[in-house]
Protein backbone atom coordinates (compact mmCIF):
# COMPACT_ATOMS: atom_id res chain seq x y z
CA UNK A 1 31.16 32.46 18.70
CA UNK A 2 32.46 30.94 21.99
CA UNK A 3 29.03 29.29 23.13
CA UNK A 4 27.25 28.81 19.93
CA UNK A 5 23.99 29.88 20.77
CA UNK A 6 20.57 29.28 18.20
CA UNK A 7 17.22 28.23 18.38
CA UNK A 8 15.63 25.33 18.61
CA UNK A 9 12.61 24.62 17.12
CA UNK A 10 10.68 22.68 19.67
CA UNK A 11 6.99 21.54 18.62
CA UNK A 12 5.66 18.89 20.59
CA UNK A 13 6.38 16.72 24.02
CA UNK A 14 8.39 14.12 22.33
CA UNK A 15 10.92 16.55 20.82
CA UNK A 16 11.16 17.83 24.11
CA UNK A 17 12.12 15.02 26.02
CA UNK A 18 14.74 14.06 23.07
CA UNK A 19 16.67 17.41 23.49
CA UNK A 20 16.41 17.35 27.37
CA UNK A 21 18.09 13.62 27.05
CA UNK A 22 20.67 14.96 25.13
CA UNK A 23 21.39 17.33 28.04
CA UNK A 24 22.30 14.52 30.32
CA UNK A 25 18.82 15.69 32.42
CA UNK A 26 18.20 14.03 35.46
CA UNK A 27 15.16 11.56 34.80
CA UNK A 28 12.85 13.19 36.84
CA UNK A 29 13.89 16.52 35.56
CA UNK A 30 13.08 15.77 32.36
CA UNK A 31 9.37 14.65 32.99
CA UNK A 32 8.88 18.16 34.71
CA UNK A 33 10.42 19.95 31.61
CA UNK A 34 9.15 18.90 28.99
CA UNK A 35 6.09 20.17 29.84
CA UNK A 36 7.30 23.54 30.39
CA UNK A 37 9.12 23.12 27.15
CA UNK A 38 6.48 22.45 24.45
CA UNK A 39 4.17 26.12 23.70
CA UNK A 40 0.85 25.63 22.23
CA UNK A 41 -1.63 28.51 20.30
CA UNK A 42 -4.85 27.53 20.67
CA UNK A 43 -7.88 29.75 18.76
CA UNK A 44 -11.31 29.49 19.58
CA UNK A 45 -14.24 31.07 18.00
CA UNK A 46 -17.74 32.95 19.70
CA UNK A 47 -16.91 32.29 23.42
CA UNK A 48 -19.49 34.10 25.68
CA UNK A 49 -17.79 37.29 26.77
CA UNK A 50 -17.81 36.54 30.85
CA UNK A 51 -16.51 32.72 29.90
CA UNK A 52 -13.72 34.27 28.01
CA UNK A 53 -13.02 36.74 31.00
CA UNK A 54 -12.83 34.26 33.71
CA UNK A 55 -10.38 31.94 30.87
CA UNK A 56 -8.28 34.67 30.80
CA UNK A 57 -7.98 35.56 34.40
CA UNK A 58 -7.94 31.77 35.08
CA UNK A 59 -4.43 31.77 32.09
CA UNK A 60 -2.98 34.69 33.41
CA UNK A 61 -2.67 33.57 36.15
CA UNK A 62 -0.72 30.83 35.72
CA UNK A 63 1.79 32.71 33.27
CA UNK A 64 0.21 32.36 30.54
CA UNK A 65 -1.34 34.72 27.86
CA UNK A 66 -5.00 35.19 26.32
CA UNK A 67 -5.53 37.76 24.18
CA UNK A 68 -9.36 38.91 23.43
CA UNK A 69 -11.64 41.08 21.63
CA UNK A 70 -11.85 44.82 22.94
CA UNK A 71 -15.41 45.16 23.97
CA UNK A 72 -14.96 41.80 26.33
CA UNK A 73 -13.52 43.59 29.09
CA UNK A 74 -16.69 46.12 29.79
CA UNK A 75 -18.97 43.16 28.03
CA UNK A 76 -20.08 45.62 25.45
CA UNK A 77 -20.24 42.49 22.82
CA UNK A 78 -21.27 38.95 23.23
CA UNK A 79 -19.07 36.70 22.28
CA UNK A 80 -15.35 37.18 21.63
CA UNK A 81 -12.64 34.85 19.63
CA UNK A 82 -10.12 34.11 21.60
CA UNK A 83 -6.39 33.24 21.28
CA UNK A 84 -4.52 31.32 24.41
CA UNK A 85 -0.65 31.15 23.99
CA UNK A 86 0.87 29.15 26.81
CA UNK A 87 3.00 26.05 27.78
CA UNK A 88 1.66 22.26 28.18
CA UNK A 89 2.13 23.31 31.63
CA UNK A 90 0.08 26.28 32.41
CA UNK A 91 -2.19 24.34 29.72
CA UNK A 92 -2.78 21.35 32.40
CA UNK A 93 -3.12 23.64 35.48
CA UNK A 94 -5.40 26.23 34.01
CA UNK A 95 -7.69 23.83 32.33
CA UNK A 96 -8.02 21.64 35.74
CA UNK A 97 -9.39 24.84 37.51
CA UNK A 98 -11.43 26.25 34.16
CA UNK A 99 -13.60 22.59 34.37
CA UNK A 100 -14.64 23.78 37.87
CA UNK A 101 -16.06 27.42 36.66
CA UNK A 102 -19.64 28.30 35.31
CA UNK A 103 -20.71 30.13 32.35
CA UNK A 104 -19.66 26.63 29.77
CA UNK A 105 -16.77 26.35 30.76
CA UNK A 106 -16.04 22.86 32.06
CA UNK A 107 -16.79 22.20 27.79
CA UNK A 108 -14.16 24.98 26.80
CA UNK A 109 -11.82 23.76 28.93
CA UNK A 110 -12.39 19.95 27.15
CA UNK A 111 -12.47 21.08 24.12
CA UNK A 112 -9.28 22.82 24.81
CA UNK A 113 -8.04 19.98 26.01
CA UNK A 114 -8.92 17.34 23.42
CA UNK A 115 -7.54 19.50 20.51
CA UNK A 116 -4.00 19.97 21.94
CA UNK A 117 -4.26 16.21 23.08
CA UNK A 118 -5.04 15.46 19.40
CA UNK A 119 -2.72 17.59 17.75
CA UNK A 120 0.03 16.02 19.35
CA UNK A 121 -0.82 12.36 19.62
CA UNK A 122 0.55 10.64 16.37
CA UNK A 123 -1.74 9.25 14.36
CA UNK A 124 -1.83 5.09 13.94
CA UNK A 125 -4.12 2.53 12.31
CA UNK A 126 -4.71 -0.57 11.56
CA UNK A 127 -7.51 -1.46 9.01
CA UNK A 128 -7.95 -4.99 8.32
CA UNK A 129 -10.23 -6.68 6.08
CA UNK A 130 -10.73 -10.67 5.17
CA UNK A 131 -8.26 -10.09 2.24
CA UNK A 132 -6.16 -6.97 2.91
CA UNK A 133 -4.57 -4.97 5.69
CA UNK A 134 -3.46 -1.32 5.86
CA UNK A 135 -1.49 0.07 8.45
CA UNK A 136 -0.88 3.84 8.93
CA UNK A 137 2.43 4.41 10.92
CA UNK A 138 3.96 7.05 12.53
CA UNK A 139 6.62 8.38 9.99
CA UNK A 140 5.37 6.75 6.70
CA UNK A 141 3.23 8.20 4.53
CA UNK A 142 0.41 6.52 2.33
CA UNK A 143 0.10 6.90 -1.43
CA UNK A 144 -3.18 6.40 -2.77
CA UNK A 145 -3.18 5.95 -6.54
CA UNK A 146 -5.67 7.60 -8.60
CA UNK A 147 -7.47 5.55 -11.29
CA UNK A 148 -10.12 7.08 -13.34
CA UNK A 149 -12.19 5.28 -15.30
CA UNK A 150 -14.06 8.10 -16.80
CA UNK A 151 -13.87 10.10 -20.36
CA UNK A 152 -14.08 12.96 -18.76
CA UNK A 153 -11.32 13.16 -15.97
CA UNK A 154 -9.55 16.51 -16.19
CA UNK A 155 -5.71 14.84 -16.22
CA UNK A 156 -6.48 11.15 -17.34
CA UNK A 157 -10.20 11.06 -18.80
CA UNK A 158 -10.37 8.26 -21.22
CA UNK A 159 -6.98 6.57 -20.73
CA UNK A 160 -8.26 3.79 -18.24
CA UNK A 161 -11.85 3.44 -18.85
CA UNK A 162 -11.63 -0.05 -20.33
CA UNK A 163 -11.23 -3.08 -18.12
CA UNK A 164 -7.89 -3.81 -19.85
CA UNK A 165 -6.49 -0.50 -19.31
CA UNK A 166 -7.39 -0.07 -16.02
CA UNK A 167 -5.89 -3.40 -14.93
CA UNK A 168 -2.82 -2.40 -16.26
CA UNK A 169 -2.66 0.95 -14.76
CA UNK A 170 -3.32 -0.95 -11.38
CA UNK A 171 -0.73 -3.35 -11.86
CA UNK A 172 2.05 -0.12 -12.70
CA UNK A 173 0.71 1.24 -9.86
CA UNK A 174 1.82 -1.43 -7.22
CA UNK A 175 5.12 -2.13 -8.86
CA UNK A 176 5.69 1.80 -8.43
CA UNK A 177 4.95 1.92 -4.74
CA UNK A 178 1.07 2.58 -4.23
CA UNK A 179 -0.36 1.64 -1.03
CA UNK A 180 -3.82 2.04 -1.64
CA UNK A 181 -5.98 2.05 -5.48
CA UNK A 182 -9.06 5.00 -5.38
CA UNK A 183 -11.14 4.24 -8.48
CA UNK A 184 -13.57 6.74 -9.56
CA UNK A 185 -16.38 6.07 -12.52
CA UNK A 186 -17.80 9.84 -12.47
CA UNK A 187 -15.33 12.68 -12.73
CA UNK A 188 -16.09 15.49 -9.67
CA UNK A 189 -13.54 18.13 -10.60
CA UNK A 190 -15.32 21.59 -9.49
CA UNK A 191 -15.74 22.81 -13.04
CA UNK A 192 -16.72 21.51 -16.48
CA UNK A 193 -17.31 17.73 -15.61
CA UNK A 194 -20.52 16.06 -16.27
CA UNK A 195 -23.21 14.21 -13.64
CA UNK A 196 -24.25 11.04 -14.35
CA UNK A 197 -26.88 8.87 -13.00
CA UNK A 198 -26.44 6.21 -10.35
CA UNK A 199 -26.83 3.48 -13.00
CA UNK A 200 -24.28 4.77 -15.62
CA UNK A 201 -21.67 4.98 -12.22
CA UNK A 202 -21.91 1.91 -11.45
CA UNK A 203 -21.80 0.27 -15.00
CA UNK A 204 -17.99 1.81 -15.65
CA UNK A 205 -17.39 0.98 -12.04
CA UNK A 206 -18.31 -2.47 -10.72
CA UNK A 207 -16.44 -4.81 -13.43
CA UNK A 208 -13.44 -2.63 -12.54
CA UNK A 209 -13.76 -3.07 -8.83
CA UNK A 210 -14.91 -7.00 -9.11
CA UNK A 211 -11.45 -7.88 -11.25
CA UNK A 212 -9.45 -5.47 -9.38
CA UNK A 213 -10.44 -6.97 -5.76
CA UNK A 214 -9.96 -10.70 -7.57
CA UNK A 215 -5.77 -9.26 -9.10
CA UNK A 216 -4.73 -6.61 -6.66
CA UNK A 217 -3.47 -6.98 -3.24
CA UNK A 218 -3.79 -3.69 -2.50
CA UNK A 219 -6.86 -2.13 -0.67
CA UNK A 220 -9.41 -0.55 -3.34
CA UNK A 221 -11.38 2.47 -2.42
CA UNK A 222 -13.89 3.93 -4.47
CA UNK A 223 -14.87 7.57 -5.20
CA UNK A 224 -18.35 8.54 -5.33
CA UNK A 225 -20.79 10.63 -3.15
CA UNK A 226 -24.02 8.24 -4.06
CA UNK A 227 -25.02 5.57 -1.46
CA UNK A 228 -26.31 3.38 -4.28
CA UNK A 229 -22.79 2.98 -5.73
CA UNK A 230 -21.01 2.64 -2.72
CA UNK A 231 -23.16 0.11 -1.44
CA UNK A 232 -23.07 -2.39 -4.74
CA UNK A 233 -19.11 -1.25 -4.61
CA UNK A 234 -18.59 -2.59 -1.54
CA UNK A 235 -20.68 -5.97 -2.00
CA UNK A 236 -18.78 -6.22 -5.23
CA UNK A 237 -15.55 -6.37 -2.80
CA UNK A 238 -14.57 -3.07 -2.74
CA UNK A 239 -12.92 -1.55 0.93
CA UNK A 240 -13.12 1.78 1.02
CA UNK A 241 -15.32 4.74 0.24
CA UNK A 242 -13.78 8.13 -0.77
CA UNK A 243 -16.97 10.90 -0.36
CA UNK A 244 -16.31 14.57 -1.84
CA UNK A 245 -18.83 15.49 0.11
CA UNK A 246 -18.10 14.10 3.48
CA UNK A 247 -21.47 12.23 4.08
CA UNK A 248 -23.17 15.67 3.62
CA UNK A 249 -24.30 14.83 0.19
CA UNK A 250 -26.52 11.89 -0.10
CA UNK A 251 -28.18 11.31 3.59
CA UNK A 252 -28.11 7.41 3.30
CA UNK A 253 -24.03 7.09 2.63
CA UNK A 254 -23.17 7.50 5.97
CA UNK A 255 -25.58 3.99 6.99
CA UNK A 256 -23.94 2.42 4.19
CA UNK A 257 -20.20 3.14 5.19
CA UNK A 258 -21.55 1.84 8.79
CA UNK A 259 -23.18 -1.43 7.77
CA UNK A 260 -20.06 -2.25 6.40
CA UNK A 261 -17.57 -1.35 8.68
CA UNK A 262 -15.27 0.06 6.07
CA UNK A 263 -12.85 3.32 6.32
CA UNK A 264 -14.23 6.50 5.06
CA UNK A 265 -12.57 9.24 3.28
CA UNK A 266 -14.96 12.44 4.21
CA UNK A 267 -14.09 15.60 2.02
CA UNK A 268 -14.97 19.55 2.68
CA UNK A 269 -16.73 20.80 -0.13
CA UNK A 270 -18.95 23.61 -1.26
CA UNK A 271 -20.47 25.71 -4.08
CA UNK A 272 -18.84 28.70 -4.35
CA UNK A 273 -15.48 29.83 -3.22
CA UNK A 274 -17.59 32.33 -0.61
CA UNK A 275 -16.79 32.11 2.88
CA UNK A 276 -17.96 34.04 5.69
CA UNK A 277 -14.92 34.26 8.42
CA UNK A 278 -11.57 32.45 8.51
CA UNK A 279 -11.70 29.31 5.67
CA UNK A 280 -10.00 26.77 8.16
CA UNK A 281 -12.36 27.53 10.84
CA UNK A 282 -15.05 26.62 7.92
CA UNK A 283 -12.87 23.55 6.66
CA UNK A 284 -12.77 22.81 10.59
CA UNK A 285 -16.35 22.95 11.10
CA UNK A 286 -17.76 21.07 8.09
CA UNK A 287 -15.20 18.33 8.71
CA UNK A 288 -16.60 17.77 12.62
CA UNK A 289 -20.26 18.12 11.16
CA UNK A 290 -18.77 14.80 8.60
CA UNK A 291 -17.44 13.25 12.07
CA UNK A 292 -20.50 13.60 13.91
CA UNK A 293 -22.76 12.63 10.58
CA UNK A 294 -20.46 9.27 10.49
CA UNK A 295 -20.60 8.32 14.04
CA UNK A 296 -24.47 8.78 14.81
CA UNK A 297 -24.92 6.89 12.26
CA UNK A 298 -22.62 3.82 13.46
CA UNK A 299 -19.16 4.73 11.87
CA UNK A 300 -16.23 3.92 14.45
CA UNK A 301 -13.96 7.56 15.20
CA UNK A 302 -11.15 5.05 13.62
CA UNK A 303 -12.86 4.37 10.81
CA UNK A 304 -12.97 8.42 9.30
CA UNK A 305 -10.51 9.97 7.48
CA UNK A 306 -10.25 13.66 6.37
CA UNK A 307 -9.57 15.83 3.85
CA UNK A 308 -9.19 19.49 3.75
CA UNK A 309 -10.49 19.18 -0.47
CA UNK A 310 -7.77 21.13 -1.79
CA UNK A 311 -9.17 22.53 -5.44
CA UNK A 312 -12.77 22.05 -4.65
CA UNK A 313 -14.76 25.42 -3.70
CA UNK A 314 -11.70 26.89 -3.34
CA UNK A 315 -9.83 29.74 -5.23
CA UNK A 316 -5.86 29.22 -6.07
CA UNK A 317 -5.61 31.57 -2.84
CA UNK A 318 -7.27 29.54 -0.62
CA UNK A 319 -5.48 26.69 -1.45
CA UNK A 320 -2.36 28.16 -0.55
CA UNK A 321 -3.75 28.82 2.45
CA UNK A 322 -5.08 25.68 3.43
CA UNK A 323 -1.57 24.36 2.38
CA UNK A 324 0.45 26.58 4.83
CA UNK A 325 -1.90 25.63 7.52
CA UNK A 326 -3.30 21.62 7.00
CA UNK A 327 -1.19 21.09 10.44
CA UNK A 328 -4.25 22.82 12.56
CA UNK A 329 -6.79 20.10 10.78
CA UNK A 330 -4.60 17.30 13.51
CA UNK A 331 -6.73 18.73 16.17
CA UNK A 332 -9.90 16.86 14.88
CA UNK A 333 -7.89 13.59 15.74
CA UNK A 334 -8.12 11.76 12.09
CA UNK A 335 -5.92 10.96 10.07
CA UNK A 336 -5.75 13.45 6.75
CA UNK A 337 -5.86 12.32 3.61
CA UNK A 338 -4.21 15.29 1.03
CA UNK A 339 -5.36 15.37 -2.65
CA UNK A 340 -3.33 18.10 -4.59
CA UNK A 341 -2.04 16.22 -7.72
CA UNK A 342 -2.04 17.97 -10.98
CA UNK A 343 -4.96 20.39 -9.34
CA UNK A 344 -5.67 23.88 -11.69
CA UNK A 345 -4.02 26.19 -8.52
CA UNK A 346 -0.67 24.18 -9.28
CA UNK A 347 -1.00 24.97 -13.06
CA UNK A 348 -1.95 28.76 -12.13
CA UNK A 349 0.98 29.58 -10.05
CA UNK A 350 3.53 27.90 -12.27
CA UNK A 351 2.43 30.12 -15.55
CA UNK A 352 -0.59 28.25 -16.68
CA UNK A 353 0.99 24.33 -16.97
CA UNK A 354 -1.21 21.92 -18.30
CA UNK A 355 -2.48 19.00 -15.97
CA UNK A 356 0.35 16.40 -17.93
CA UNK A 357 2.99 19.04 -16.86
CA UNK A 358 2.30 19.90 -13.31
CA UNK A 359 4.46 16.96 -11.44
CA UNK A 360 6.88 18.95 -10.27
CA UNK A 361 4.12 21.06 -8.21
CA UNK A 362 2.13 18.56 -7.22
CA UNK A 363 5.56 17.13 -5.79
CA UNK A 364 6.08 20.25 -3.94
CA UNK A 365 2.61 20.62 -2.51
CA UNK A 366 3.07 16.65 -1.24
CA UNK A 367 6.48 18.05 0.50
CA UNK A 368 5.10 20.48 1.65
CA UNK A 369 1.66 18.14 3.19
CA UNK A 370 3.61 15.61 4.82
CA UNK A 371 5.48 18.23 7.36
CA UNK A 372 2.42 19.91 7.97
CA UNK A 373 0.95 16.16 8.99
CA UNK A 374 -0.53 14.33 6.25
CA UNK A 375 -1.07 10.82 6.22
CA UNK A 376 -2.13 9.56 3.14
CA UNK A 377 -1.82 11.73 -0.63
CA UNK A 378 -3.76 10.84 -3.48
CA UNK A 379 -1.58 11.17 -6.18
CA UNK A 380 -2.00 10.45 -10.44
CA UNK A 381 2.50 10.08 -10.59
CA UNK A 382 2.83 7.12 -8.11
CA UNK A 383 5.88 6.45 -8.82
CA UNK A 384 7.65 9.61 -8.48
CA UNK A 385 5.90 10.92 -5.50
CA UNK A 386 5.77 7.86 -3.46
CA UNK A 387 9.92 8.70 -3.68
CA UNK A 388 9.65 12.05 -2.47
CA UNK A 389 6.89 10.75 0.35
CA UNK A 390 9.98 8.26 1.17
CA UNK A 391 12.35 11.20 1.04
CA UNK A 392 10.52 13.64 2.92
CA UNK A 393 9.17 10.86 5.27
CA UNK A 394 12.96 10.13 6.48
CA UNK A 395 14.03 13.79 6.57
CA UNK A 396 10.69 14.86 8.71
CA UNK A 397 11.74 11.65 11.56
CA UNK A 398 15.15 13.12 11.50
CA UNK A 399 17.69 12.13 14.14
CA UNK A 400 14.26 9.51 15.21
């Protein structure tokens, strides 16, 4: 074909600008553009019906679309979800006039704004302690390595529960390409694992930590939802806390994380796989409620770290579906922290594998998580998936 036409796939501003360059665009040109180039979806939930009316006069106006519940025209319901499909563009023009309307929505209209803003702003760090530093880059993803130093870990219980073992699965993990180590003493998988007091946590865990922080340059974070623990943790040297239960859990973790200073790992979680409405918009809203719980109580924004808790109150299903969609979780402005390796829903879709034999999955579902914007994956196989996160890191910068 004589002009060789196709489609390009154009997702955010800096894209934009990259193919207008290519084009030999005239400078100026290209800042107008690119903002007429990049097309954002943006979904919110329960918007009064005459706010949502007004937003969608305000969008259509400008070229853009809204699209809205039935009854919201004649204001025969309440509130309406509503879906805005328009261009950076019409985004910046329509929200400049929305913050100037009644009825809320000067807040829609930053809301709006903030969660595109978010979703496209890559997301850098710099966490630096007296003996360590991490940096999270644009275009290089984190592996966290897992160490378990429980009997009853559903891949690894009882392999590393000694201090010699676990030294030694630290030290394989850095030569294999670990960034950070996350050391849990009680096992939380969802089903069949065992609670244990405060006390018996902390006796596994804090020899562990203390010779780990003293032999391994790497940053350690610990696993555990109990203040108690993460508090001696961290005075035993420890410089991270991983919480499956996002600060939700035990009401004082969220002072200890702050009197600290240290990064936070804050997990969705739940009893149940039950969920009333759309399971990201639930994912969404627990992780803000984590956010909010963190930063009242002194944590810096920089300082949080998410995680969508792939395998925990969650069927195979929804999994999948959190998987396909962990991109819209970059609106909330953290940086997200993916743990999918050797999970059950990778063992259930590939025939019933046992956790030993699910590394090919978990490699997929880490492929798959660092297009769709994760920063960090906590991964058992260290060596073999911080390769792919190299791989997949250098193929998702492309022509960059």
């Amino acid at each position: 074909m004589r002009y060789i036409p196709r489609v390009v796939y154009i997702t955010d501003r800096k894209q934009a600008v990259r193919e207008l360059h290519k084009l030999q665009c005239d400078v100026t040109g290209v800042g107008i553009m690119a903002n007429k180039a990049v097309f954002k979806t943006v979904k919110l939930e329960g918007v009064p019906t005459k706010a949502a009316n007004l937003l969608k006069q305000t969008f259509l106006a400008k070229g853009g679309e809204v699209a809205v519940s039935r009854g919201t025209a004649d204001l025969s319901v309440k509130t309406t979800d509503v879906l805005i499909c328009a261009t950076w563009k019409q985004y910046r023009i329509a929200l400049a006039q929305l913050s100037q309307q009644p009825w809320g929505l000067p807040d829609i209209a930053a809301a709006v704004e903030q969660a595109i803003t978010r979703a496209e702003t890559p997301i850098v760090r710099e966490y630096i302690w007296s003996d360590r530093r991490l940096a999270l880059e644009e275009g290089r993803t984190l592996v966290m390595g897992i160490l378990n130093v429980t009997p009853d870990s559903f891949s690894d219980g009882g392999k590393y529960n000694t201090l010699d073992t676990a030294l030694r699965q630290a030290e394989v993990m850095v030569k294999d390409g670990a960034d950070i180590i996350d050391i849990g003493a009680e096992s939380t998988r969802p089903y069949g694992s065992e609670k244990v007091s405060a006390e018996e946590e902390m006796e596994r865990l804090l020899p562990i930590v203390e010779k780990l922080v003293e032999h391994c340059p790497l940053p350690i974070s610990v696993d555990t939802y109990k203040a108690k623990v993460a508090k001696e943790a961290l005075l035993t040297g420890a410089h991270m806390i991983n919480d499956v239960w996002g600060l939700q859990f035990d009401p004082d973790m969220a002072s200890v994380a702050a009197r600290f200073g240290v990064p936070v790992v804050v997990m969705h979680n739940q009893q149940g796989t039950d969920y009333s409405g759309d399971i990201l918009a639930n994912i969404h809203g627990f992780l803000q409620k984590s956010i909010e719980i963190g930063m009242q109580a002194g944590i810096a924004f920089d300082n949080i770290i998410i995680d969508p808790g792939i395998g925990f109150g969650k069927t195979t299903q929804h999994n999948v579906m959190v998987m396909s969609r962990l991109k819209e979780l970059k609106a909330l402005g953290c940086p997200v922290l993916l743990g999918t390796s050797r999970k059950r829903f990778i063992g259930e879709i590939l025939g019933g594998l046992e956790a030993g034999d699910r590394m090919e999955g978990t490699a997929a579902t880490v492929a798959l998580g660092i297009v769709n914007g994760a920063n960090i994956v906590r991964v058992h196989d260290v060596k073999a998936i911080a390769r792919v996160a190299r791989m997949m890191d250098a193929m998702v910068r492309g022509e960059e």
